[in-house]
Protein backbone atom coordinates (compact mmCIF):
# COMPACT_ATOMS: atom_id res chain seq x y z
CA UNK A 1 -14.57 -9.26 12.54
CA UNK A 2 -13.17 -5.75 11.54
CA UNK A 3 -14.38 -3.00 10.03
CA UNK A 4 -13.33 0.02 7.75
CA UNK A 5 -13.43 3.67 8.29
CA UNK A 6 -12.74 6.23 5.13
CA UNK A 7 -12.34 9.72 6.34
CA UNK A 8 -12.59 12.09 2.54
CA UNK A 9 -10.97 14.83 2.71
CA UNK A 10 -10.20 18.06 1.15
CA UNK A 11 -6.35 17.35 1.08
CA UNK A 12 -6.51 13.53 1.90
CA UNK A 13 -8.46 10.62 1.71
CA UNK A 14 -7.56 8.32 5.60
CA UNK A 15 -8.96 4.67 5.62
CA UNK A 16 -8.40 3.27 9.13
CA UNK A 17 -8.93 -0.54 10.33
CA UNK A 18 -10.26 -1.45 13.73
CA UNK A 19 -11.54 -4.65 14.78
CA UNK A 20 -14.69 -5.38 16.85
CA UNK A 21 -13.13 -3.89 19.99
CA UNK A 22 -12.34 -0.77 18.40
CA UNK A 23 -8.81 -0.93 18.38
CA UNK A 24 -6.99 0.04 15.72
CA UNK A 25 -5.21 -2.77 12.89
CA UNK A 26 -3.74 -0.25 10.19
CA UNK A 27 -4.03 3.04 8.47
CA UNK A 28 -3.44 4.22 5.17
CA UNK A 29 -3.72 7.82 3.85
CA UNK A 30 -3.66 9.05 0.09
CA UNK A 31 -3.26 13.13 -0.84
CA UNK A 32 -5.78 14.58 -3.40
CA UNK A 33 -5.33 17.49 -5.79
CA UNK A 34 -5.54 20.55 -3.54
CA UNK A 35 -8.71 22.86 -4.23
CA UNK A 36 -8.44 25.50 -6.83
CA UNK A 37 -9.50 28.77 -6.81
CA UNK A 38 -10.42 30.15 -9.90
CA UNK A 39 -11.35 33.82 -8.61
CA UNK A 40 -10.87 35.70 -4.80
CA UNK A 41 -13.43 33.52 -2.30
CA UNK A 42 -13.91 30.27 -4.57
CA UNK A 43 -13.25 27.06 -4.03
CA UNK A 44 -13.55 23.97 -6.23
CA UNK A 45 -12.10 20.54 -6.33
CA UNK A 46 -12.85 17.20 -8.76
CA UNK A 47 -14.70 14.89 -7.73
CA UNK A 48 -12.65 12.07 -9.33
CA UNK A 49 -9.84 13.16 -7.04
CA UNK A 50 -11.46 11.96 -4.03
CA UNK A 51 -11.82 8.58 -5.63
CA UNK A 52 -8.68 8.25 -6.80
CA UNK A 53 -7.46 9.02 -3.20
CA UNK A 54 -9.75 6.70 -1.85
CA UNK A 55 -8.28 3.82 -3.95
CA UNK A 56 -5.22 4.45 -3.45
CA UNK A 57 -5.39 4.70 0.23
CA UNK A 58 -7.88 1.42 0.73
CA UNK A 59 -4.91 -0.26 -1.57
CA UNK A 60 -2.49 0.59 0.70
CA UNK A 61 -4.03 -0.85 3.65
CA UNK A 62 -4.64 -4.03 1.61
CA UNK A 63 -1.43 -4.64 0.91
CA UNK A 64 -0.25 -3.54 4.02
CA UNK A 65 -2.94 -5.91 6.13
CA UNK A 66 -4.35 -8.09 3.86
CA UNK A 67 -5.32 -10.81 6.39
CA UNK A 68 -7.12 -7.94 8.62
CA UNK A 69 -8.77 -6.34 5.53
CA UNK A 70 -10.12 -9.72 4.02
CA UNK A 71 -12.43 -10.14 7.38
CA UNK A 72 -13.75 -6.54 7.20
CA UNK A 73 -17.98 -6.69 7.68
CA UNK A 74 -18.80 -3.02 7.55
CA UNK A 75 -17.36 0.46 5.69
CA UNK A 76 -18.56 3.98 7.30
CA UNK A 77 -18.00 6.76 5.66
CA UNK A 78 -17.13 10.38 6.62
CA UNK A 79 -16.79 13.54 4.31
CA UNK A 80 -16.00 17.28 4.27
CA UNK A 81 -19.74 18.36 4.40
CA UNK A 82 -21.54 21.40 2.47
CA UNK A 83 -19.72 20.39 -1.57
CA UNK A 84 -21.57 20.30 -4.45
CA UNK A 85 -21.35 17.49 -6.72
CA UNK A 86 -23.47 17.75 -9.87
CA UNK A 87 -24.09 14.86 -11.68
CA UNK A 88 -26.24 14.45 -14.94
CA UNK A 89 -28.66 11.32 -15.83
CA UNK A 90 -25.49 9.08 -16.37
CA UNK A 91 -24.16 9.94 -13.36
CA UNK A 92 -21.13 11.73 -15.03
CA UNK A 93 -19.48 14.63 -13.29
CA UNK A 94 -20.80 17.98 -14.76
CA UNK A 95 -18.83 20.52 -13.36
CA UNK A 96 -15.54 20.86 -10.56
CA UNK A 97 -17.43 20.35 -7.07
CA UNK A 98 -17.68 23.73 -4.90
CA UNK A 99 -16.97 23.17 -1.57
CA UNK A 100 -17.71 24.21 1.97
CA UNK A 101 -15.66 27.01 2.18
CA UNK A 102 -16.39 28.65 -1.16
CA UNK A 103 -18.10 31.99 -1.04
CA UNK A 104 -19.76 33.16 -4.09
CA UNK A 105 -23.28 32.67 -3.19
CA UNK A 106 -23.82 35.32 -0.62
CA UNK A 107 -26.80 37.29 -3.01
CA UNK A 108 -28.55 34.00 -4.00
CA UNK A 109 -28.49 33.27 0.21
CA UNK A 110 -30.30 36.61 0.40
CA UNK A 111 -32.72 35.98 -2.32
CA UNK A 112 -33.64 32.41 -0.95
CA UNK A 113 -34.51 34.16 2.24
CA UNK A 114 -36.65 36.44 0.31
CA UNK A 115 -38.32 33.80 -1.73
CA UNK A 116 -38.99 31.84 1.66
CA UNK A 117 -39.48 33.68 4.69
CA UNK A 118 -39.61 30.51 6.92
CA UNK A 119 -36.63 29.22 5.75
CA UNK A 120 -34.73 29.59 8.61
CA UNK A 121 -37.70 28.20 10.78
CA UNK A 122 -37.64 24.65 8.39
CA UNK A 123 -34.04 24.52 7.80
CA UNK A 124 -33.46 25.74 11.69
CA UNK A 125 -29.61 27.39 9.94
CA UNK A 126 -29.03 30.58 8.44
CA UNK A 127 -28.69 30.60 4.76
CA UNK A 128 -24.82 31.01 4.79
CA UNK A 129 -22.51 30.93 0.62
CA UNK A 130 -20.96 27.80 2.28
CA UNK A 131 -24.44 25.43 2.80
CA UNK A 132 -25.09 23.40 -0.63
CA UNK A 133 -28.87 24.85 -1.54
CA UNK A 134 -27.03 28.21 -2.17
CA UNK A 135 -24.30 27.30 -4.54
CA UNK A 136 -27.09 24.97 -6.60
CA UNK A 137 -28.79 28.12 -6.87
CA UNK A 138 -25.53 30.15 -8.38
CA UNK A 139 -24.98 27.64 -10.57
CA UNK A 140 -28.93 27.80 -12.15
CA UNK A 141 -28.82 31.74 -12.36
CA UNK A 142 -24.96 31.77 -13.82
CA UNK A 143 -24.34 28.61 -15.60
CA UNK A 144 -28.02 27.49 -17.13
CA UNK A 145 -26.40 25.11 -19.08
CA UNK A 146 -25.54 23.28 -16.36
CA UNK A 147 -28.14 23.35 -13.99
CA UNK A 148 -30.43 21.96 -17.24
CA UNK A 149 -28.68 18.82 -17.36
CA UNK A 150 -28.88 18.23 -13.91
CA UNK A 151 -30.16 15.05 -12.67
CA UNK A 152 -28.50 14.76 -8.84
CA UNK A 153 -26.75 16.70 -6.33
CA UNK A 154 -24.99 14.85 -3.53
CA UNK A 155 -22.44 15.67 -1.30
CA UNK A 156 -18.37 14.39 -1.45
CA UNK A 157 -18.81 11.40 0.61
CA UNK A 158 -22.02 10.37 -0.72
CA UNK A 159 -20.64 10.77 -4.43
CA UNK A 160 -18.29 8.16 -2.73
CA UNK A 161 -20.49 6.12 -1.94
CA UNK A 162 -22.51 5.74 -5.06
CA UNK A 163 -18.65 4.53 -6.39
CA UNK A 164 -18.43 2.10 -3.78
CA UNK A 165 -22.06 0.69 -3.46
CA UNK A 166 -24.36 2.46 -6.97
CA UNK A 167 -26.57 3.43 -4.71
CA UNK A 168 -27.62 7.33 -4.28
CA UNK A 169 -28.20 7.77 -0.07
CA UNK A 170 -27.01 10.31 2.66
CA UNK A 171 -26.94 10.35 6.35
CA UNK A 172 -28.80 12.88 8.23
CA UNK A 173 -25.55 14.70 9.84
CA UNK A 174 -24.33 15.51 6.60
CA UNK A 175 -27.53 16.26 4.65
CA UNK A 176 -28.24 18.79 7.27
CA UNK A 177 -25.94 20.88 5.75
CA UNK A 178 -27.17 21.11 2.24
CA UNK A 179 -29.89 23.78 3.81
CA UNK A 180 -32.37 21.39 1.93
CA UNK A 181 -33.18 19.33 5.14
CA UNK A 182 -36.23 20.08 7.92
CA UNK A 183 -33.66 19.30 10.58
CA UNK A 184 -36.07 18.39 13.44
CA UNK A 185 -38.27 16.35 11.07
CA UNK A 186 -34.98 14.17 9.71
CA UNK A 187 -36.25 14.60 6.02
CA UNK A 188 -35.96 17.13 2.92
CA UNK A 189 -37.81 19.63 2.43
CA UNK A 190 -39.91 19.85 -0.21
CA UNK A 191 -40.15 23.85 0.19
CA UNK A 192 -36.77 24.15 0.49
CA UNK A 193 -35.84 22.48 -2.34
CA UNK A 194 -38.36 24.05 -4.53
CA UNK A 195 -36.52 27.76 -3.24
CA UNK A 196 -33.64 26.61 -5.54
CA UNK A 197 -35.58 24.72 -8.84
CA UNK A 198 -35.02 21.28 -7.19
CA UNK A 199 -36.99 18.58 -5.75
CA UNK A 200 -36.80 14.98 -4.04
CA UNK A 201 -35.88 13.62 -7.09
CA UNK A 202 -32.52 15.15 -7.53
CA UNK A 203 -31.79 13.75 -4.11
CA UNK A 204 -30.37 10.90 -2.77
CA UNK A 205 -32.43 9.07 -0.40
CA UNK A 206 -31.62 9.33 3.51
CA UNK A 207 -30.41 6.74 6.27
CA UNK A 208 -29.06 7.43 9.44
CA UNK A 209 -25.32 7.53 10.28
CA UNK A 210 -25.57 3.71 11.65
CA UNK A 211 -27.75 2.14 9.40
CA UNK A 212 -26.80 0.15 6.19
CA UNK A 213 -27.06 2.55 2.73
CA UNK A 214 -26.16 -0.01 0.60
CA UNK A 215 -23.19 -2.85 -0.13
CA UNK A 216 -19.78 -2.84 -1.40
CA UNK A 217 -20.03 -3.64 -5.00
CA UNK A 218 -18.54 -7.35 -5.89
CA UNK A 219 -15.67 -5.67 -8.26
CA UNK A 220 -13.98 -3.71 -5.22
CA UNK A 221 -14.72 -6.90 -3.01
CA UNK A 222 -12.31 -8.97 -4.72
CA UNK A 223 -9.88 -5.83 -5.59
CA UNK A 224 -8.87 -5.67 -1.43
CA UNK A 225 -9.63 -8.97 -0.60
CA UNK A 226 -12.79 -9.02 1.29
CA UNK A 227 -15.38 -11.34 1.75
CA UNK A 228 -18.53 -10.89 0.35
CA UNK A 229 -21.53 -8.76 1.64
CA UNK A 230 -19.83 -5.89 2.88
CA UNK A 231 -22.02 -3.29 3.89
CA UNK A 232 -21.11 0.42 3.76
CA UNK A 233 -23.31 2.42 6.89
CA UNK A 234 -24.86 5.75 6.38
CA UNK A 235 -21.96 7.42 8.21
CA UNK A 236 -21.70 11.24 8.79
CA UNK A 237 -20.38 14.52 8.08
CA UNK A 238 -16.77 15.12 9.13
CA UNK A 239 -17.61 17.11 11.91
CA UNK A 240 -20.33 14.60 13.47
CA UNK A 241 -17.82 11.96 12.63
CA UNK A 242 -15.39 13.34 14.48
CA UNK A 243 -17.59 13.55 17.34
CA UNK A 244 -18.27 9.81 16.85
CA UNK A 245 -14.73 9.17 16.92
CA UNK A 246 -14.35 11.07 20.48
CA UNK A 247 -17.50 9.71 21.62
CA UNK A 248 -19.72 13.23 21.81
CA UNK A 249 -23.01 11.51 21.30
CA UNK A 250 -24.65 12.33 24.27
CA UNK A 251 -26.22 15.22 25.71
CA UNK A 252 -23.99 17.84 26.78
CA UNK A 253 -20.86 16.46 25.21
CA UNK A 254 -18.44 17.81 23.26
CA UNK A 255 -15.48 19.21 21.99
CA UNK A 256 -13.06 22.00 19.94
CA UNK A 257 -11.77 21.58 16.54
CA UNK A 258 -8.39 23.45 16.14
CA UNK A 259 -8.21 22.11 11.99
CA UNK A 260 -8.13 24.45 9.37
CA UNK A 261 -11.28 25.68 10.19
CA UNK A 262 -12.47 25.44 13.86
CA UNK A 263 -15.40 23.92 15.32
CA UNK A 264 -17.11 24.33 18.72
CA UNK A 265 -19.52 21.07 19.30
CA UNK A 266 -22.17 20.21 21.58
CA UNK A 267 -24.35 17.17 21.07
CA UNK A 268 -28.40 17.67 21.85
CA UNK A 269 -31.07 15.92 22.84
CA UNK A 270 -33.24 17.78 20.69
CA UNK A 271 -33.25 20.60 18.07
CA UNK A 272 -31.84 23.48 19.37
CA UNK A 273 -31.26 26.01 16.77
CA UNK A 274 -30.24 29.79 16.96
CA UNK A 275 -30.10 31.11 13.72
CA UNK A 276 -29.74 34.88 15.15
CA UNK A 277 -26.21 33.76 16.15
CA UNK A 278 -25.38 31.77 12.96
CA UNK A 279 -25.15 28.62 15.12
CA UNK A 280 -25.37 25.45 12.77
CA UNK A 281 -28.08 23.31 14.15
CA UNK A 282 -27.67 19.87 12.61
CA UNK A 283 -29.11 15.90 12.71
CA UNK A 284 -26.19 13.80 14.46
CA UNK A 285 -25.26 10.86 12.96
CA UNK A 286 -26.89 8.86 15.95
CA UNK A 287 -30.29 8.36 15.23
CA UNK A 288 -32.43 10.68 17.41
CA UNK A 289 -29.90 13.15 18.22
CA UNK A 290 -28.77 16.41 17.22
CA UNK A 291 -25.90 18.68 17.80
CA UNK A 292 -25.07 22.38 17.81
CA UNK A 293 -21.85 24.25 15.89
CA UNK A 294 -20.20 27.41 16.24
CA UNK A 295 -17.86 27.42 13.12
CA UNK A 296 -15.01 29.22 12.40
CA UNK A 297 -13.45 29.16 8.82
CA UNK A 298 -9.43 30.42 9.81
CA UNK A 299 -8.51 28.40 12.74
CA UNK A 300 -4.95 27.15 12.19
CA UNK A 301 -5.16 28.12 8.36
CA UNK A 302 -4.72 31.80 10.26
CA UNK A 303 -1.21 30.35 11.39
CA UNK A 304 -0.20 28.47 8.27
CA UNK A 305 -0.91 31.52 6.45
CA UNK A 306 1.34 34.13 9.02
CA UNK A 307 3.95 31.35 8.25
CA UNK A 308 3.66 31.10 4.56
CA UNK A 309 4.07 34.89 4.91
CA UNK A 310 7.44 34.19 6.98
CA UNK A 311 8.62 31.25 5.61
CA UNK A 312 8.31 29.09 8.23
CA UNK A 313 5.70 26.73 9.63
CA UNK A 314 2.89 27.10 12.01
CA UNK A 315 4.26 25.18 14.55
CA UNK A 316 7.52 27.33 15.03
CA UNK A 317 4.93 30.21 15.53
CA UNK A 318 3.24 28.25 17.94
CA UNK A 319 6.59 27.34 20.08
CA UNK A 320 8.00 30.79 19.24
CA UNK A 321 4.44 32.54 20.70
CA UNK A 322 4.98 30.28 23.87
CA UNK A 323 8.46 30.45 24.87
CA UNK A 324 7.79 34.55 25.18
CA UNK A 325 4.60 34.32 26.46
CA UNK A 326 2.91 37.38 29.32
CA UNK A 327 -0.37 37.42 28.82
CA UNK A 328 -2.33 39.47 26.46
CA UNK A 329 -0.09 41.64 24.03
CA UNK A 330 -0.91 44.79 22.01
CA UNK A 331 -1.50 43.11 18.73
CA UNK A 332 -4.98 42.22 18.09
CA UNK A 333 -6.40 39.92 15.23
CA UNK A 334 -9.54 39.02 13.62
CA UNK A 335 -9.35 35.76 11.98
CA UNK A 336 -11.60 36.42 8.79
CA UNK A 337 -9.26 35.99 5.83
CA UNK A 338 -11.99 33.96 4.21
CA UNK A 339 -15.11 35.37 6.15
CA UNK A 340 -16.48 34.06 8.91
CA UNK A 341 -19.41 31.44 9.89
CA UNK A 342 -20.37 31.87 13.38
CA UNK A 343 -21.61 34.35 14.96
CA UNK A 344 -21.34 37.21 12.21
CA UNK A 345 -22.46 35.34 8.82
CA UNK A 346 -20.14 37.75 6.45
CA UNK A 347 -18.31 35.69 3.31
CA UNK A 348 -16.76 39.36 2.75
CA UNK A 349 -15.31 39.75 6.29
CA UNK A 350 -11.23 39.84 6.30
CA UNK A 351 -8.84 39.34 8.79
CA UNK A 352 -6.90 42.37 10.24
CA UNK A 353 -4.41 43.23 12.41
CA UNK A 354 -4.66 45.94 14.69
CA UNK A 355 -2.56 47.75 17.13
CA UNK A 356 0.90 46.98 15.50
CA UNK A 357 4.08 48.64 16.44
CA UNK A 358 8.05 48.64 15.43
CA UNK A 359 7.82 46.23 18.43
CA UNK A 360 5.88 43.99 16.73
CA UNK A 361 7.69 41.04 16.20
CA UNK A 362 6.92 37.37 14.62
CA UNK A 363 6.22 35.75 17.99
CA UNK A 364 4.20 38.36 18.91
CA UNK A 365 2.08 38.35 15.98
CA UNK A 366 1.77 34.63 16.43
CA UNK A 367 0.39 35.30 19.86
CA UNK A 368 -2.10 37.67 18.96
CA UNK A 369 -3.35 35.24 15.70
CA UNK A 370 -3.73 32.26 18.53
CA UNK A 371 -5.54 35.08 20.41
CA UNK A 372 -8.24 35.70 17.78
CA UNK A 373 -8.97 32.08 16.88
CA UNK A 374 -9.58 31.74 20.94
CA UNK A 375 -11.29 35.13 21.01
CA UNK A 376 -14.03 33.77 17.99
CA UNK A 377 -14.24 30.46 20.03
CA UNK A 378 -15.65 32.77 22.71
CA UNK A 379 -17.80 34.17 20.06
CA UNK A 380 -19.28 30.64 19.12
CA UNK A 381 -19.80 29.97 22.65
CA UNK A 382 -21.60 33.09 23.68
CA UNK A 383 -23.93 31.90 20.68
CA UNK A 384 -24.19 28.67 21.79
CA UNK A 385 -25.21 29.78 25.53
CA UNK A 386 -27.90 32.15 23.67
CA UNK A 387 -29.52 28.55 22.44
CA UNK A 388 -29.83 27.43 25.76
CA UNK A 389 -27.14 25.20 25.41
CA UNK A 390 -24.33 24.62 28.07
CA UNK A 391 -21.07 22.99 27.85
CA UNK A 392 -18.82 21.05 30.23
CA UNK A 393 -15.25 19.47 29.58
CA UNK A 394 -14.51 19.59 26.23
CA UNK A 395 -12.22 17.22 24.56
CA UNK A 396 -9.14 18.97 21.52
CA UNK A 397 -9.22 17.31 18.95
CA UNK A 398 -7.00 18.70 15.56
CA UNK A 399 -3.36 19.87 14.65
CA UNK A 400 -3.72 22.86 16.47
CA UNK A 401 -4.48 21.05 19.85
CA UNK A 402 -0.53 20.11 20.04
CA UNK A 403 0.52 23.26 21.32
CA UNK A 404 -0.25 23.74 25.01
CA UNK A 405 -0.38 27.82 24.50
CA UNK A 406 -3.44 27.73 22.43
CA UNK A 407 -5.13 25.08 24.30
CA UNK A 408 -4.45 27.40 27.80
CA UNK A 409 -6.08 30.77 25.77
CA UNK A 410 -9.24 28.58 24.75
CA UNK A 411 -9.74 27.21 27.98
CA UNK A 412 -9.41 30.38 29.76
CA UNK A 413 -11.82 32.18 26.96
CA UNK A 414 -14.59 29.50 27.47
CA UNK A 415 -13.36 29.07 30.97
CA UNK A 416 -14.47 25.03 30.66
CA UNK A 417 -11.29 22.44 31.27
CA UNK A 418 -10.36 20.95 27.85
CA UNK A 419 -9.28 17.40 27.66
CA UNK A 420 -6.14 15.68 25.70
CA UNK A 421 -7.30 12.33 24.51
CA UNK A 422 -4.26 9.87 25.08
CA UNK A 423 -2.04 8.79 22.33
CA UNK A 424 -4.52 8.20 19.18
CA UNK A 425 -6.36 9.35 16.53
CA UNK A 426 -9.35 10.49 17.59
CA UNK A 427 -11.32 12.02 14.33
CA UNK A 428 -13.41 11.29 11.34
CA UNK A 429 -11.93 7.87 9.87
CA UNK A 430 -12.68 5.96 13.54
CA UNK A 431 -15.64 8.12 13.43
CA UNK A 432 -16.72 6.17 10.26
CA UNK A 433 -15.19 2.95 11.22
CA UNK A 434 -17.45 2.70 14.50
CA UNK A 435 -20.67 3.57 12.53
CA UNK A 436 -19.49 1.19 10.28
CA UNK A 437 -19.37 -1.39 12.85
CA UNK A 438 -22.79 -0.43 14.27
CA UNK A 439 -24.65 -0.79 10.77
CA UNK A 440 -23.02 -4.12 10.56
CA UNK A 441 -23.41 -6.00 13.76
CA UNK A 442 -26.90 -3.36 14.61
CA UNK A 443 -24.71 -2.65 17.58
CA UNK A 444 -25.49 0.12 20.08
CA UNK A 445 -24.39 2.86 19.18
CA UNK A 446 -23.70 3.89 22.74
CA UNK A 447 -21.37 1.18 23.83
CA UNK A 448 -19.25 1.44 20.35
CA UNK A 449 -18.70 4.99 20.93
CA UNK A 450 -17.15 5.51 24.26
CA UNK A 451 -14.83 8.31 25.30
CA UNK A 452 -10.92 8.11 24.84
CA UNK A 453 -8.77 8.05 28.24
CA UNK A 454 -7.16 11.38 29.16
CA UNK A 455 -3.69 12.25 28.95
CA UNK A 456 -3.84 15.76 30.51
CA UNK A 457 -6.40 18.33 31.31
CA UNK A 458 -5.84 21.98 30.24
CA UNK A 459 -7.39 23.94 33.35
CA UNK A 460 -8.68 27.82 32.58
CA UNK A 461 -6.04 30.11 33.93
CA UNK A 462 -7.52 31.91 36.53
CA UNK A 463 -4.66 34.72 36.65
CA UNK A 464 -5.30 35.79 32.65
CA UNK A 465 -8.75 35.57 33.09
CA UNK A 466 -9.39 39.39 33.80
CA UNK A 467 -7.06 40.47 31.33
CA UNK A 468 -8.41 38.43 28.48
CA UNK A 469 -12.21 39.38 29.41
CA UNK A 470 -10.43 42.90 28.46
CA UNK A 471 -8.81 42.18 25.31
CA UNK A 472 -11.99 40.31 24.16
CA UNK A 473 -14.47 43.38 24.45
CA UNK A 474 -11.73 45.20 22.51
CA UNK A 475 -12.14 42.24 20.46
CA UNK A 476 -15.47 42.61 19.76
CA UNK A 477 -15.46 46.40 19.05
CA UNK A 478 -12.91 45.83 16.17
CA UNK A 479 -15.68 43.78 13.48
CA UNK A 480 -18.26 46.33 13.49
CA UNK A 481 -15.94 49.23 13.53
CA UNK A 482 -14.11 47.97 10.40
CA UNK A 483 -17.10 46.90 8.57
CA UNK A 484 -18.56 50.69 8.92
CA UNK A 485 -15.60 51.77 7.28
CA UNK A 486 -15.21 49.13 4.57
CA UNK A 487 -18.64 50.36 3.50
């Protein structure tokens, strides 16, 4: 038997096939309308986008492996977590979605603090613009209209689901993110919800990551050529996927995101939050498990944008950084061009450079940008550490992770090894394949999701450590000093 994994993303919806040994049969991948953003910090895509996209890319693979397909027992599902899909009492769309990294909420975060002083304590996060609870209560103060003909929120991958299956449900990894969930109880929060004019009705109800949510309506059955009874799992977040997909479900493991944002992750055996240091605490998608982030919202997006800027690509800055490379240069930069998460909670923060000269070429300024994003991974560690939490190997997982350079300055900044997984894709869409496979056979979780071979290990380099411990206290001078002066 096989079994289907649907990765939504902000740019792309993936659907990969695997069978029952977890090897890959065939992928398919359709783009969706890029986000817009209407004013300076907002973010907002359509929800029918990622459906369309989904269609098309689950079409793709059917005519590409229709034998494979038609023997497919389970779907998981993974989804870019934190968006806000509002949805009146027909289940009609009301307004664009506004996603994770959107940033307009920061005074209603404040306020829902102030309305609930143990908010933090329930929710075990800080209540950041990006987390769904806050935008929900935007939309009731500044679009009443709205928010009165509201009859559910869920997130993108759940408003997927109710396409796929009609049913309204949502896996613990990703519901942890709407700031409506007690995280160490695995259920919503009826105080929570109340902070923003909700309650349990207006939610959809919760499964874990590997249990069933519901099964693939008949219609969409017979469209890609499947048998009947195909269940769809709970599946997770893209972030918890993506640790399913590298096998980080057990204490202690983990790895580092180099996407567009980055991520630092650790799984848990229990809750382990640390809200002083903006650390997301979250539900894994394995039942009775957790897992701690450090997040990062300009991780490679820091180099795409220096090469939109030069007209070239991120990866020539990457190659162009390394072939020149000496260690630490003058150039520093902060990698806040659109705020950051972890550890500093600021949706107004902005990158900068600092300590430019006529000497200050592209490569160089390539180098220092790789610099910051490894010099904020240092910041979500020390965070992490402050939670009690301690890391070993960590596997790369992301487009960033190709270039060697960057992989050598975060290894040396966390100074933990940081494993290449061999030739394969490693991330959200085998993620939700594997859950997919566990909700469908009630498989072990444990022996689905094992670790990938290694193709190299990326050691700390002991020579740049000193120098880099320097550069990073300059570092971490730079944030405070500019926000004092952007006061």
């Amino acid at each position: 038997m096989n079994y289907l994994g649907i990765d939504i993303g902000t740019s792309a919806v993936k659907a990969l096939l695997i069978d029952d040994s977890g090897r890959p049969l065939g992928e398919a991948s359709a783009r969706t309308v890029e986000p817009n953003r209407p004013q300076p910090g907002w973010s907002e895509q359509n929800p029918a986008d990622w459906w369309t996209a989904t269609l098309a890319a689950v079409d793709a693979l059917a005519a590409a492996k229709a034998p494979e397909l038609a023997h497919v027992r389970g779907i998981g599902l993974s989804g870019h977590m934190h968006g806000a899909t509002l949805l009146d009492a027909q289940d009609r769309v009301l307004r664009p979605a506004i996603l994770w990294n959107d940033g307009r909420a920061s005074a209603e975060c404040a306020e829902m603090e102030a309305a609930l002083p143990e908010l933090r304590q329930i929710a075990g996060n800080i209540a950041m613009p990006g987390f769904t609870a806050p935008k929900l209560a935007w939309v009731r103060k500044h679009e009443p209209d709205v928010f009165a003909k509201l009859a559910r929120v869920l997130l993108p991958k759940a408003y997927v689901r109710l396409l796929l299956t009609g049913e309204y449900a949502e896996d613990m990894s990703d519901a942890a993110g709407t700031l409506w969930l007690d995280v160490g109880r695995r259920d919503w929060s009826d105080a929570l919800l109340a902070v923003t004019g909700l309650s349990r009705a207006h939610m959809p109800r919760l499964v874990e990551g590997t249990a069933v949510s519901g099964e693939l309506k008949p219609e969409l059955a017979r469209r890609w050529g499947m048998d009947a009874n195909v269940v769809v799992a709970g599946g997770a977040g893209d972030n918890a996927a993506a640790a399913c997909g590298i096998g980080a479900i057990r204490p202690g493991d983990g790895f580092v995101s180099l996407g567009t944002s980055g991520v630092l992750f650790v799984a848990n055996d229990r809750f382990r939050p640390n809200t002083r240091g903006a650390v997301h605490a979250f539900c894994h998608a394995i039942p009775e498990t957790w897992h701690q982030m450090g997040v990062i919202l300009s991780a490679t997006d820091s180099l795409n944008w220096l090469g939109r800027i030069a007209g070239t690509d991120a990866a020539r800055l990457a190659a162009a950084a390394a072939a020149d490379f000496r260690g630490p240069g003058a150039e520093i930069f902060l990698p806040y061009l659109s705020g950051e998460r972890t550890p500093h909670n600021d949706a107004r923060a902005r990158g900068s450079f600092v300590g430019l000269s006529p000497s200050s070429d592209l490569p160089r300024l390539a180098q220092a940008v790789m610099e910051g994003v490894a010099f904020a991974f240092r910041d979500c560690q020390r965070a992490l550490d402050d939670a009690g939490t301690r890391m070993g190997r960590l596997f790369a997982v992301g487009g960033g992770s190709k270039s060697d350079l960057w992989l050598r300055l975060i290894a040396t900044m966390l100074d933990v090894e940081i494993a290449v997984p061999e030739d394969g894709d490693f991330g959200g869409a085998l993620g939700a394949a594997r859950l997919g496979l566990c909700a469908a056979e009630n498989a072990d979780p444990a022996a689905v999701m094992t670790m990938p071979g290694v193709s190299r290990v990326v050691a700390p380099d002991a020579a740049l450590r000193s120098a880099y411990v320097d550069q990073y206290a300059r570092y971490r001078a730079l944030y405070p000093a500019i926000e004092e002066a952007r006061q």
